[in-house]
N, C-alpha and C. Protein backbone atom coordinates (compact mmCIF):
# COMPACT_ATOMS: atom_id res chain seq x y z
N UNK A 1 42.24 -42.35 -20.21
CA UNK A 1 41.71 -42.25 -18.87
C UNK A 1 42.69 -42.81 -17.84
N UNK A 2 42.99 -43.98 -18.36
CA UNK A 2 44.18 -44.82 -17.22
C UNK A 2 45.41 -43.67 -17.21
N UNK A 3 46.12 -43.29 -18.22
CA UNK A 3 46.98 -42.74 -18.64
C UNK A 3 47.11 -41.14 -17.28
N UNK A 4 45.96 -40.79 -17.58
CA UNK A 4 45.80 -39.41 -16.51
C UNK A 4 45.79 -39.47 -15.34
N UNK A 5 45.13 -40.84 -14.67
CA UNK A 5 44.88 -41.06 -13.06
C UNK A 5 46.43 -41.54 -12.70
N UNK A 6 47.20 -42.29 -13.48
CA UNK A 6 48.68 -42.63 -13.27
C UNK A 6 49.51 -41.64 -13.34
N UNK A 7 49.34 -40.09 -13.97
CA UNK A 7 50.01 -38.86 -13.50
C UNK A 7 49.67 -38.45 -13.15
N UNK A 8 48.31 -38.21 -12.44
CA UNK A 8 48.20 -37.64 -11.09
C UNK A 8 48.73 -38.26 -9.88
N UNK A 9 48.57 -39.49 -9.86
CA UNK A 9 49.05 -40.36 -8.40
C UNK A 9 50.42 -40.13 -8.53
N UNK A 10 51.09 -40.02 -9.86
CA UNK A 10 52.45 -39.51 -9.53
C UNK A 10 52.93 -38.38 -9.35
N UNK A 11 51.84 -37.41 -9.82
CA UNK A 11 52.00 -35.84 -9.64
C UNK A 11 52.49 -35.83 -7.51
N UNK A 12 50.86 -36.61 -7.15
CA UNK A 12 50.58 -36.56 -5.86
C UNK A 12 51.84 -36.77 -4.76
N UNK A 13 52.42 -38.25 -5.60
CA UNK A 13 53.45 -38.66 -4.96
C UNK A 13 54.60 -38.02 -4.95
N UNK A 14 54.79 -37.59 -6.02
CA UNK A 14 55.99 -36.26 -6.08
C UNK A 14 55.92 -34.86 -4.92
N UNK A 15 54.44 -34.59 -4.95
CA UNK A 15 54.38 -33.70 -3.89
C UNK A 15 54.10 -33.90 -2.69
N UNK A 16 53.97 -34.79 -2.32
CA UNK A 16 54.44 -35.68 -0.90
C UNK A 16 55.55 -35.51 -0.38
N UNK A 17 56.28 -36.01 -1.17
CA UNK A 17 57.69 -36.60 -0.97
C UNK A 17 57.98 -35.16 -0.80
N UNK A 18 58.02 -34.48 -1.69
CA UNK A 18 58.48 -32.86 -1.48
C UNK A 18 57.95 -32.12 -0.55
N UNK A 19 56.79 -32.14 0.59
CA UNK A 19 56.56 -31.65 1.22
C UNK A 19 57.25 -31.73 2.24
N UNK A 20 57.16 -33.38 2.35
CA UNK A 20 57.98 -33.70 3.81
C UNK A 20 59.17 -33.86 3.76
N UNK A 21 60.06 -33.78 2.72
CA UNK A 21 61.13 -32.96 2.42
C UNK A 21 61.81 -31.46 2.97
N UNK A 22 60.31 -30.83 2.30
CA UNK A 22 60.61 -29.60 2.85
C UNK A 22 60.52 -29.19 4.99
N UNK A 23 59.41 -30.16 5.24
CA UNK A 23 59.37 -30.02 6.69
C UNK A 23 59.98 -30.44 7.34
N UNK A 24 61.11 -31.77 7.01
CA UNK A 24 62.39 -32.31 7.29
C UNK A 24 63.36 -30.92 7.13
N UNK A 25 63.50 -29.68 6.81
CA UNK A 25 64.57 -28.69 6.29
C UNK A 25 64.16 -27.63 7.16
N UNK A 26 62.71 -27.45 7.80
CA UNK A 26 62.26 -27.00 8.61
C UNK A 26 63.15 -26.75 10.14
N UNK A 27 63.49 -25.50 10.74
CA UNK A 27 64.04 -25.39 11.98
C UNK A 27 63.23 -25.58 12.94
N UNK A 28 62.51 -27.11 12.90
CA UNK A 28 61.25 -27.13 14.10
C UNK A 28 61.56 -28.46 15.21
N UNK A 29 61.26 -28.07 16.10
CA UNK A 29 61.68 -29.55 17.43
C UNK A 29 61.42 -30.56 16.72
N UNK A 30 62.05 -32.07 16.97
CA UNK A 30 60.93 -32.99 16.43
C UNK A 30 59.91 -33.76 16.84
N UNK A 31 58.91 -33.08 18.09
CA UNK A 31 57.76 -33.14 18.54
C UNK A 31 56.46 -32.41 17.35
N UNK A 32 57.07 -31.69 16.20
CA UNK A 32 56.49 -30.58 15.61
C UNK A 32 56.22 -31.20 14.16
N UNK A 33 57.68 -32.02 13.85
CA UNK A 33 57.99 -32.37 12.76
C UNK A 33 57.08 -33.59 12.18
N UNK A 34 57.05 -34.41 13.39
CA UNK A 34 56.35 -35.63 13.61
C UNK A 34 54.67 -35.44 13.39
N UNK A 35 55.01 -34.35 13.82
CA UNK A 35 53.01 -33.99 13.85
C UNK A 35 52.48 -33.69 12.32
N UNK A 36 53.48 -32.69 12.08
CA UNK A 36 53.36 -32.25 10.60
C UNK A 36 53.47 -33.13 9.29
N UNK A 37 54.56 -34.15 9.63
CA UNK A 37 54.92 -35.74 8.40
C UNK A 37 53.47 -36.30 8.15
N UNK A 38 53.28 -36.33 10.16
CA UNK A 38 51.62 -37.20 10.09
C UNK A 38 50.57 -36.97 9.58
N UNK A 39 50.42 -35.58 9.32
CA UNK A 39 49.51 -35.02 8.32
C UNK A 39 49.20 -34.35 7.16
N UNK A 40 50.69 -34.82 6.78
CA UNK A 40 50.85 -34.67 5.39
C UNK A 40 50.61 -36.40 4.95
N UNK A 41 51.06 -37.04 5.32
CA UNK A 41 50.83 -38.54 4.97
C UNK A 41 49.76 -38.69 5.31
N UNK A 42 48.91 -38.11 5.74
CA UNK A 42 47.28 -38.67 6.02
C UNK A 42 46.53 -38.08 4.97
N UNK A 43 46.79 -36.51 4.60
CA UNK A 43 46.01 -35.92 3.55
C UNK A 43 46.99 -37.08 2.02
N UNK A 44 48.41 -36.89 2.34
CA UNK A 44 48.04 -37.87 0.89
C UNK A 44 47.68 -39.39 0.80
N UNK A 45 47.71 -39.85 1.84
CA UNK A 45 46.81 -41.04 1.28
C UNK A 45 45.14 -41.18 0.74
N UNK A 46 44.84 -39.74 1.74
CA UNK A 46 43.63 -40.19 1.16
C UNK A 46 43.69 -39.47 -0.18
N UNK A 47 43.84 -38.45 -0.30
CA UNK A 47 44.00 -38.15 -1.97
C UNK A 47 44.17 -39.13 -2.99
N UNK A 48 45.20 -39.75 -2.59
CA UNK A 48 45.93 -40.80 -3.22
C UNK A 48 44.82 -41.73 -3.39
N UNK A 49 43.91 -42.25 -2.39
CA UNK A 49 42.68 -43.02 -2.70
C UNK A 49 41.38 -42.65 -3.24
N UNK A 50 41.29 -40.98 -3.18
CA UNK A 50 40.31 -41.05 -4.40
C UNK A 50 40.85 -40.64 -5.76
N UNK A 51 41.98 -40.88 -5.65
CA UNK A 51 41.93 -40.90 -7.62
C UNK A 51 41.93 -42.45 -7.54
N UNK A 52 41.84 -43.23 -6.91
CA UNK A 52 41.66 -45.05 -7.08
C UNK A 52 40.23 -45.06 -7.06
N UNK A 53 39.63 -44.02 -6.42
CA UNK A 53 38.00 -44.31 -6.44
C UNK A 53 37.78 -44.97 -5.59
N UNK A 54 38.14 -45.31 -4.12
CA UNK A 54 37.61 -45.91 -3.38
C UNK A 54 36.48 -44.62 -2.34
N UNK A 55 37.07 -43.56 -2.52
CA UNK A 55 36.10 -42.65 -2.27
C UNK A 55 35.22 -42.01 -3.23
């Protein structure tokens, strides 16, 4: 059980990092970029907190 919730949070974190990766590579102002980081880091934290179960 422990074993699975620790590769998902790393699955998660891997695709984080790779998103905003990819929107950093993005040809967008960075009024656009900023908006987009912000809500990618908002959907993964909370993801990130219900595999902790606080949701």
């Amino acid at each position: 059980m422990a074993t699975s919730v620790l590769i998902s949070i790393l699955i998660t974190f891997l695709v984080i990092v790779l998103v905003l990766y990819l929107i950093n590579r993005l040809p967008l102002d960075s009024r656009a970029k900023q908006i987009a980081q912000a809500i990618v880091i908002i959907i993964g934290i909370i993801s990130l907190l219900r595999y902790l179960a606080v949701f």
